[in-house]
N, C-alpha and C. Protein backbone atom coordinates (compact mmCIF):
# COMPACT_ATOMS: atom_id res chain seq x y z
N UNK A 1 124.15 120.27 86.82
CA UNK A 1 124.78 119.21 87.61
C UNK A 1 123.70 118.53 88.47
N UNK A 2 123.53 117.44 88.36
CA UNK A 2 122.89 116.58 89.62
C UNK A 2 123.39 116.05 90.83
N UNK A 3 122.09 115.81 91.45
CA UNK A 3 122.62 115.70 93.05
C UNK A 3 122.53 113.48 92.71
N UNK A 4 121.79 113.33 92.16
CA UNK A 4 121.74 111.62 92.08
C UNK A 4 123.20 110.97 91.81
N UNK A 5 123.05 110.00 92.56
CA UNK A 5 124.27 109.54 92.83
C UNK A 5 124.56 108.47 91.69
N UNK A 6 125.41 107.89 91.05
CA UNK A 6 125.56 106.64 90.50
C UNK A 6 125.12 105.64 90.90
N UNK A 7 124.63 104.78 89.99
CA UNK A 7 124.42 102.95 90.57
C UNK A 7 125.57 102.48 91.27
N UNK A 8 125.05 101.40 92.45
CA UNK A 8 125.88 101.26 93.55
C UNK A 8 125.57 99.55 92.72
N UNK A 9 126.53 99.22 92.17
CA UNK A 9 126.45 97.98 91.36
C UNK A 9 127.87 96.81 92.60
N UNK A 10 126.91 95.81 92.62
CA UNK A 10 127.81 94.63 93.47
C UNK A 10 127.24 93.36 92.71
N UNK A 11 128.26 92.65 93.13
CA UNK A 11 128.35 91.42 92.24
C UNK A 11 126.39 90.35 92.52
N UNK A 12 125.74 91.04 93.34
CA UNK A 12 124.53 90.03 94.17
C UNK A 12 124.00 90.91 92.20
N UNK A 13 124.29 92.58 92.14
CA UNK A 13 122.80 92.60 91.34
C UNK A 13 123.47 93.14 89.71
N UNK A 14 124.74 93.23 89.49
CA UNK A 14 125.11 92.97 88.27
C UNK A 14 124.85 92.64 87.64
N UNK A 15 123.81 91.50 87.29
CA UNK A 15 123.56 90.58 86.52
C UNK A 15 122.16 91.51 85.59
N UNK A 16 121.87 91.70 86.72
CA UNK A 16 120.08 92.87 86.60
C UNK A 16 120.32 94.08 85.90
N UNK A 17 121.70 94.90 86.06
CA UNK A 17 121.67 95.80 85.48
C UNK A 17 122.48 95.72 84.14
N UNK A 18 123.23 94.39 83.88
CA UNK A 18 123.79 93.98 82.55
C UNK A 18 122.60 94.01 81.50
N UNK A 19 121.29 93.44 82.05
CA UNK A 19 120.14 93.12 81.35
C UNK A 19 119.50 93.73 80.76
N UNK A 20 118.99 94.87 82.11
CA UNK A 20 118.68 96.19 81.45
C UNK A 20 119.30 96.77 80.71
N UNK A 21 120.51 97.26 80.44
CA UNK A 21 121.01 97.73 79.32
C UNK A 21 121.34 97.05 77.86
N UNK A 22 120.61 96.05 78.08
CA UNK A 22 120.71 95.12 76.74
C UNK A 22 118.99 94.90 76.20
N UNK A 23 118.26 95.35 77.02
CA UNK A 23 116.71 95.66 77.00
C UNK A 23 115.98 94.67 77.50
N UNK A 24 116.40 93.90 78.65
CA UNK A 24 115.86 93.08 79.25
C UNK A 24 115.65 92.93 80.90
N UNK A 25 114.47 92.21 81.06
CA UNK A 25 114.20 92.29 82.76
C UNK A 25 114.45 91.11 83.07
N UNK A 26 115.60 90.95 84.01
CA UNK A 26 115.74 89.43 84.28
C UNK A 26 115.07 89.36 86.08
N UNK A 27 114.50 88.81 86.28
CA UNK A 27 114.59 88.49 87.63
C UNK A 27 115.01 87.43 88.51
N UNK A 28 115.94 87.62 89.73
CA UNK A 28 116.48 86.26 90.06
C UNK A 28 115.35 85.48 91.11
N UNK A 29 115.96 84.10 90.67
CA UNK A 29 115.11 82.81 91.11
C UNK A 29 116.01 82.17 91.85
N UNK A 30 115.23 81.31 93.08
CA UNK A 30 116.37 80.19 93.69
C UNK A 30 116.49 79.17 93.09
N UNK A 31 117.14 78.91 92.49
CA UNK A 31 117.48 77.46 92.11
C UNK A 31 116.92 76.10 93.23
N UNK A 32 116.73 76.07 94.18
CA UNK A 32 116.69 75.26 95.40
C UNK A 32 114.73 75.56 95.12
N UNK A 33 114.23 76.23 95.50
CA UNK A 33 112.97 76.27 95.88
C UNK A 33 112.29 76.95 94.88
N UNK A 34 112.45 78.18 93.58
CA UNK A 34 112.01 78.25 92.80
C UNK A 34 111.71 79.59 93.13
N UNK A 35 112.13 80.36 94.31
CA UNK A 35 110.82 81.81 94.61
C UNK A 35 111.76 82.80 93.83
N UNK A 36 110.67 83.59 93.35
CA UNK A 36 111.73 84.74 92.62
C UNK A 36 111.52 85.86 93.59
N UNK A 37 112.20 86.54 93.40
CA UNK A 37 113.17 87.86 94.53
C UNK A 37 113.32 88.89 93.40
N UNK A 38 112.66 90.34 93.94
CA UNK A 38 113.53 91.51 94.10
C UNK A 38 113.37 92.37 94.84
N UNK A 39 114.31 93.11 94.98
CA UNK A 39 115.59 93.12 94.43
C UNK A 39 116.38 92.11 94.41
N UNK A 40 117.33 92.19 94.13
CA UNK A 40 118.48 91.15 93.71
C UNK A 40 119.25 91.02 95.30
N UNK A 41 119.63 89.83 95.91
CA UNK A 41 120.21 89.46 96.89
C UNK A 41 121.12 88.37 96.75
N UNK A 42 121.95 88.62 98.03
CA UNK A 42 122.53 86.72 97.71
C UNK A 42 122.18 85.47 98.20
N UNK A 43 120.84 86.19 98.99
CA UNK A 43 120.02 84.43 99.55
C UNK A 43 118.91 84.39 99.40
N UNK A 44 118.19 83.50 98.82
CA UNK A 44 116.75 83.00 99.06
C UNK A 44 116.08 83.63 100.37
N UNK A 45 115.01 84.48 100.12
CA UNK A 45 114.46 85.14 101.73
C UNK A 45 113.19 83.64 102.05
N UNK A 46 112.97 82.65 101.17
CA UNK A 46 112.72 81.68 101.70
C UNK A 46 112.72 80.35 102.32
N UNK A 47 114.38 80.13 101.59
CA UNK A 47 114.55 78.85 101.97
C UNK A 47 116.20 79.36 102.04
N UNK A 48 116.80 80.57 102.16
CA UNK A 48 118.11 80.82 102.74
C UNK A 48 119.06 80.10 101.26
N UNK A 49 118.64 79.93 100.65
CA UNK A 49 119.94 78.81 99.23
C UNK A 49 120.64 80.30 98.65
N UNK A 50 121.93 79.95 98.85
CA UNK A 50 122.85 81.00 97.60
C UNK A 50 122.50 80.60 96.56
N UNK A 51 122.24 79.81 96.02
CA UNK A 51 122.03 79.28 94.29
C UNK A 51 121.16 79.66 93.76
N UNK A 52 120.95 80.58 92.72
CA UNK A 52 120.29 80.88 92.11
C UNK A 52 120.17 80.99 90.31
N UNK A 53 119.67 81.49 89.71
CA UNK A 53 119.13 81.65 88.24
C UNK A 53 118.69 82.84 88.00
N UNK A 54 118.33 83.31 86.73
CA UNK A 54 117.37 83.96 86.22
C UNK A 54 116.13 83.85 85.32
N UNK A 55 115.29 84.42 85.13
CA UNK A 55 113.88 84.32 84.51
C UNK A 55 113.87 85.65 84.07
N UNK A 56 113.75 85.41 82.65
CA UNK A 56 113.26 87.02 81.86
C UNK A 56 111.63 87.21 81.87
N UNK A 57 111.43 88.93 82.52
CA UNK A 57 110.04 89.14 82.50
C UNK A 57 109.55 89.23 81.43
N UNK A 58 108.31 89.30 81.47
CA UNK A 58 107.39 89.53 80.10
C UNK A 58 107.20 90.96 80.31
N UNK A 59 107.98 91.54 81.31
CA UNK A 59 107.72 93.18 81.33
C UNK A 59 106.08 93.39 81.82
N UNK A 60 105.13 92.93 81.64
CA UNK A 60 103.81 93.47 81.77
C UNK A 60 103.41 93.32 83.30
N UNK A 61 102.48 94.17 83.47
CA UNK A 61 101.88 94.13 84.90
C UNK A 61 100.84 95.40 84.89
N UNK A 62 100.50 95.48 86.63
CA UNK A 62 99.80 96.21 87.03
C UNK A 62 100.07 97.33 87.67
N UNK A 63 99.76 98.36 88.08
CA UNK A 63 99.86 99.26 88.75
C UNK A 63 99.25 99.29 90.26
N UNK A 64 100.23 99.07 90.93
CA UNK A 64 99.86 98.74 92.43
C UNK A 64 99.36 100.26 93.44
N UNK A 65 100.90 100.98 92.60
CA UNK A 65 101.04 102.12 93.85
C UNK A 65 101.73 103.60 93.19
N UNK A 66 101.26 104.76 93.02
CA UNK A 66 102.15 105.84 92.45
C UNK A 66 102.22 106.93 93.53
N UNK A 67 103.24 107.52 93.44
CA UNK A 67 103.44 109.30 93.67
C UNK A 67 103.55 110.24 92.99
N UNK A 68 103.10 111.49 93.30
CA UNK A 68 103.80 112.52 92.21
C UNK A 68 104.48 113.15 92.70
N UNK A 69 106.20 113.16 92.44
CA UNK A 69 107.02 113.76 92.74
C UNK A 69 107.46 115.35 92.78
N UNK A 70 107.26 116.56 93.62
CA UNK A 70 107.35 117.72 93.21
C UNK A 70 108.30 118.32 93.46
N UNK A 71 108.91 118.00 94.98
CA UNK A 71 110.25 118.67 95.74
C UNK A 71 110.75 117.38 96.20
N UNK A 72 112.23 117.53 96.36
CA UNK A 72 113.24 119.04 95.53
C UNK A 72 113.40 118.40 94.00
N UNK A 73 113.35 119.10 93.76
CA UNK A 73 113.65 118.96 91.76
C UNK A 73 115.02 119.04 91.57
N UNK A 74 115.59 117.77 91.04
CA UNK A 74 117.18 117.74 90.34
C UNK A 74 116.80 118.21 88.53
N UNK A 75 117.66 118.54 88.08
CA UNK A 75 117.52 118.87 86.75
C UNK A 75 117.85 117.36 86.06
N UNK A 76 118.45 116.06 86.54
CA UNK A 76 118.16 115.08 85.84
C UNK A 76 116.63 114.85 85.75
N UNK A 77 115.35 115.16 85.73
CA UNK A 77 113.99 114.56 85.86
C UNK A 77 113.72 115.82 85.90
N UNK A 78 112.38 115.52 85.01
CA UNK A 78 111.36 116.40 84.35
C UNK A 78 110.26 116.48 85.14
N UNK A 79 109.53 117.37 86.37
CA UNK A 79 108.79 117.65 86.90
C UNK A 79 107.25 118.44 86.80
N UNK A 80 106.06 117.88 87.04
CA UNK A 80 105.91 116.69 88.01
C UNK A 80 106.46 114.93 87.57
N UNK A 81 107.15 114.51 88.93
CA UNK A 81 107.56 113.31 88.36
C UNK A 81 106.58 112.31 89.00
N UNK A 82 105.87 111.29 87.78
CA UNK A 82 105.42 110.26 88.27
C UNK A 82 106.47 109.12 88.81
N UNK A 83 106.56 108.35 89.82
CA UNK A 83 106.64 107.25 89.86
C UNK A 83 105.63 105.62 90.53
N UNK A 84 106.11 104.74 89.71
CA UNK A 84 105.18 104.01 90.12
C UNK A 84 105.63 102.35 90.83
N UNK A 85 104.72 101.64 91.39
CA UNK A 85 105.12 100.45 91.89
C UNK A 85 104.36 99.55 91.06
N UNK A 86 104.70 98.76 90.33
CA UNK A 86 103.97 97.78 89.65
C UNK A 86 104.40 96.39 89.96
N UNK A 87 103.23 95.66 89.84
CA UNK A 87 103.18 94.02 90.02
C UNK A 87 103.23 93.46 88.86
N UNK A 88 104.71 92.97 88.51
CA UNK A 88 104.80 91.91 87.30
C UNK A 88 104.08 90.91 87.12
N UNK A 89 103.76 90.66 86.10
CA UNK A 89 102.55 89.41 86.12
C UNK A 89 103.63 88.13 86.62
N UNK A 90 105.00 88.48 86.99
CA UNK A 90 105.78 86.85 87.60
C UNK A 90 105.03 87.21 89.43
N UNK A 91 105.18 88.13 89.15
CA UNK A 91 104.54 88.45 91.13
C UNK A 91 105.64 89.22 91.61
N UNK A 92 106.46 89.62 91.19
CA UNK A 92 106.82 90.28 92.09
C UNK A 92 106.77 91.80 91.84
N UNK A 93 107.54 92.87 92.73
CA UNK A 93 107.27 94.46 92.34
C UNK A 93 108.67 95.23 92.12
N UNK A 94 108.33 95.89 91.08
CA UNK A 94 109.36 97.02 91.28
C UNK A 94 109.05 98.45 91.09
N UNK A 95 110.00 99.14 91.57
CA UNK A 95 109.12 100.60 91.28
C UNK A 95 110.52 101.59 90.54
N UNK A 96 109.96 102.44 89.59
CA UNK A 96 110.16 103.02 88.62
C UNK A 96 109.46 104.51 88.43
N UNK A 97 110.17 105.45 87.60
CA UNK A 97 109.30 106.86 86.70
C UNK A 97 108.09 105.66 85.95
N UNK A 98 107.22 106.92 86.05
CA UNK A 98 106.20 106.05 84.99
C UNK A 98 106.50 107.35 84.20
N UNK A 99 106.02 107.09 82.65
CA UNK A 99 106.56 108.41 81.22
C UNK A 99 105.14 107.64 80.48
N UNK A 100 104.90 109.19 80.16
CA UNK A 100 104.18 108.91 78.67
C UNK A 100 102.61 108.76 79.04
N UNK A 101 102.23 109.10 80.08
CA UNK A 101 101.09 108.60 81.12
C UNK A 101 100.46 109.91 82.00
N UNK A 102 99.22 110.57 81.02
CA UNK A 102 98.71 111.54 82.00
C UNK A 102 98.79 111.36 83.59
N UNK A 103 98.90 111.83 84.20
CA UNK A 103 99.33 111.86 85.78
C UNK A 103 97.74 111.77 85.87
N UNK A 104 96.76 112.41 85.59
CA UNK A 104 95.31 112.30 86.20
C UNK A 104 94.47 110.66 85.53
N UNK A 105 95.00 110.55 84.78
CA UNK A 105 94.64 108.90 83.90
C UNK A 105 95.20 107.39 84.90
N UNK A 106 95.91 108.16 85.91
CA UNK A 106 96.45 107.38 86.37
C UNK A 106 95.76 106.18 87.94
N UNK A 107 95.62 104.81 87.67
CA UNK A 107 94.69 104.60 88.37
C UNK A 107 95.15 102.75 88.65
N UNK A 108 95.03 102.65 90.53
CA UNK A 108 95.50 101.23 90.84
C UNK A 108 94.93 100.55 89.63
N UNK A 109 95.47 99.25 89.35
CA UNK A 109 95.61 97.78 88.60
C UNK A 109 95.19 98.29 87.16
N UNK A 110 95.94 99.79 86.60
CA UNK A 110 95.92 100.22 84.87
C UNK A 110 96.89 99.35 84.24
N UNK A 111 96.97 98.78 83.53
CA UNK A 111 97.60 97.62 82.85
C UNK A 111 99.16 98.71 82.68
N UNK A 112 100.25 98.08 82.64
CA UNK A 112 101.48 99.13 82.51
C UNK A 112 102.71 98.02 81.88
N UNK A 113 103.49 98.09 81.15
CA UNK A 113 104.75 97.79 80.85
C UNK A 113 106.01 97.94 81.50
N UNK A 114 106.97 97.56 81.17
CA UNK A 114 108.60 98.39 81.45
C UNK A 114 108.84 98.01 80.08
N UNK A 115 109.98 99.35 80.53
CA UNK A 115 110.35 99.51 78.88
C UNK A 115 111.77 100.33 79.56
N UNK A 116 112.78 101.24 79.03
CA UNK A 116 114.17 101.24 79.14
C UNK A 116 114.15 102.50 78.95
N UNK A 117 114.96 103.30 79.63
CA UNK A 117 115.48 105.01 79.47
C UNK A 117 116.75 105.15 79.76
N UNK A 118 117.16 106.13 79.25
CA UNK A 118 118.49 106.75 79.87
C UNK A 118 118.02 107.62 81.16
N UNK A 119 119.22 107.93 81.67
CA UNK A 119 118.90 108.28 83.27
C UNK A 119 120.38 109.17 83.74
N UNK A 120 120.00 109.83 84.22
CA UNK A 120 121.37 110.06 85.18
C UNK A 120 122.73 109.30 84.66
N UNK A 121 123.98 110.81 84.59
CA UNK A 121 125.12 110.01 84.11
C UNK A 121 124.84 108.91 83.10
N UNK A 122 123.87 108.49 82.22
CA UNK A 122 123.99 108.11 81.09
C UNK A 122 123.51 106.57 81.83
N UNK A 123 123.02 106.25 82.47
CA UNK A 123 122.81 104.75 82.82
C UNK A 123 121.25 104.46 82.60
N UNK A 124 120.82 103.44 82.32
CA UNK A 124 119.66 102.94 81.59
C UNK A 124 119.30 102.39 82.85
N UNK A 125 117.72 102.58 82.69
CA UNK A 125 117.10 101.60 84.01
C UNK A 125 115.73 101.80 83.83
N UNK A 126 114.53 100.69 84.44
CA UNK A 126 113.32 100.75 83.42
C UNK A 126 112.69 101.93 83.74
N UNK A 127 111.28 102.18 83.42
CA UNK A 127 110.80 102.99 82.95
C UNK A 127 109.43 102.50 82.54
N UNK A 128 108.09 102.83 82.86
CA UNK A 128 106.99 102.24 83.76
C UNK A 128 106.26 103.16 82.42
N UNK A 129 105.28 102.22 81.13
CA UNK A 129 104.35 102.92 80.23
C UNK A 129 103.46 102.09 79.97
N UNK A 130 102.36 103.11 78.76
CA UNK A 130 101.35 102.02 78.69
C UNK A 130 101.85 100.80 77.49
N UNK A 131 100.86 99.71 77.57
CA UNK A 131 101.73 98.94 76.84
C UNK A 131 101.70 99.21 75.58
N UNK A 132 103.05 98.52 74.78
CA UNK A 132 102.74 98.99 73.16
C UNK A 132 103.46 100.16 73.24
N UNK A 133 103.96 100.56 73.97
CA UNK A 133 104.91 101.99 73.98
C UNK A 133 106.32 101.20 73.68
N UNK A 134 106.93 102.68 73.61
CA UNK A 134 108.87 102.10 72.94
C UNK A 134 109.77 101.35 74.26
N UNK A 135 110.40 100.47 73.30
CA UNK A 135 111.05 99.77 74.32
C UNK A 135 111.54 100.30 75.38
């Protein structure tokens, strides 16, 4: 049994996690001024506009920032757990498990992907590899 809780899904970031489970990274944009945002919100943190869009990532980026996760260990995740913060080549960051990625190989601005896993209670969400790895 795990202690992780379910996705806390509201109508601002629905859209993000429809995507991901269809194998895609959408990120939202203001319609009004153009800045893209994440996480997912319901206002522009620059020019305040509800109106917005989406833009699908190219998935690729950099590796900004990692941890290695040791305590407390849920039995959903396989320990030591990497996770990482990466900079999409759109600019913005998200952070994720990195998989598939010696933990000692691991090193700021290593070129990295997203790509898609199952997770907890069965819900998909990305998942941080080198590129050229499975979706």
């Amino acid at each position: 049994m795990t202690a992780v809780p379910r996705l806390t899904i509201t109508q601002d970031n629905q859209f993000w996690f429809d995507a991901v489970r269809e194998g895609r990274l959408e990120i939202q944009q203001c319609s009004n001024c153009g800045t893209l945002r994440h996480p997912p919100g319901p206002a522009c943190p620059a020019c305040r506009s509800f109106e917005w869009k989406t833009v699908e990532s190219s998935r690729r980026g950099t590796l900004h920032s990692w941890t290695i996760i040791h305590h407390p260990q849920d039995p959903a995740f396989e320990y030591p757990l990497a996770v990482g913060l990466i900079d999409l080549d759109e600019g913005i960051r998200i952070v994720a498990d990195i998989a598939g990625v010696d933990h000692d190989t691991l090193e700021i601005g290593m070129e990295l992907e997203v790509g898609f896993s199952e997770h907890a209670h069965g819900e998909i969400l990305p998942q941080l590899r080198k590129p050229g790895g499975d979706a």
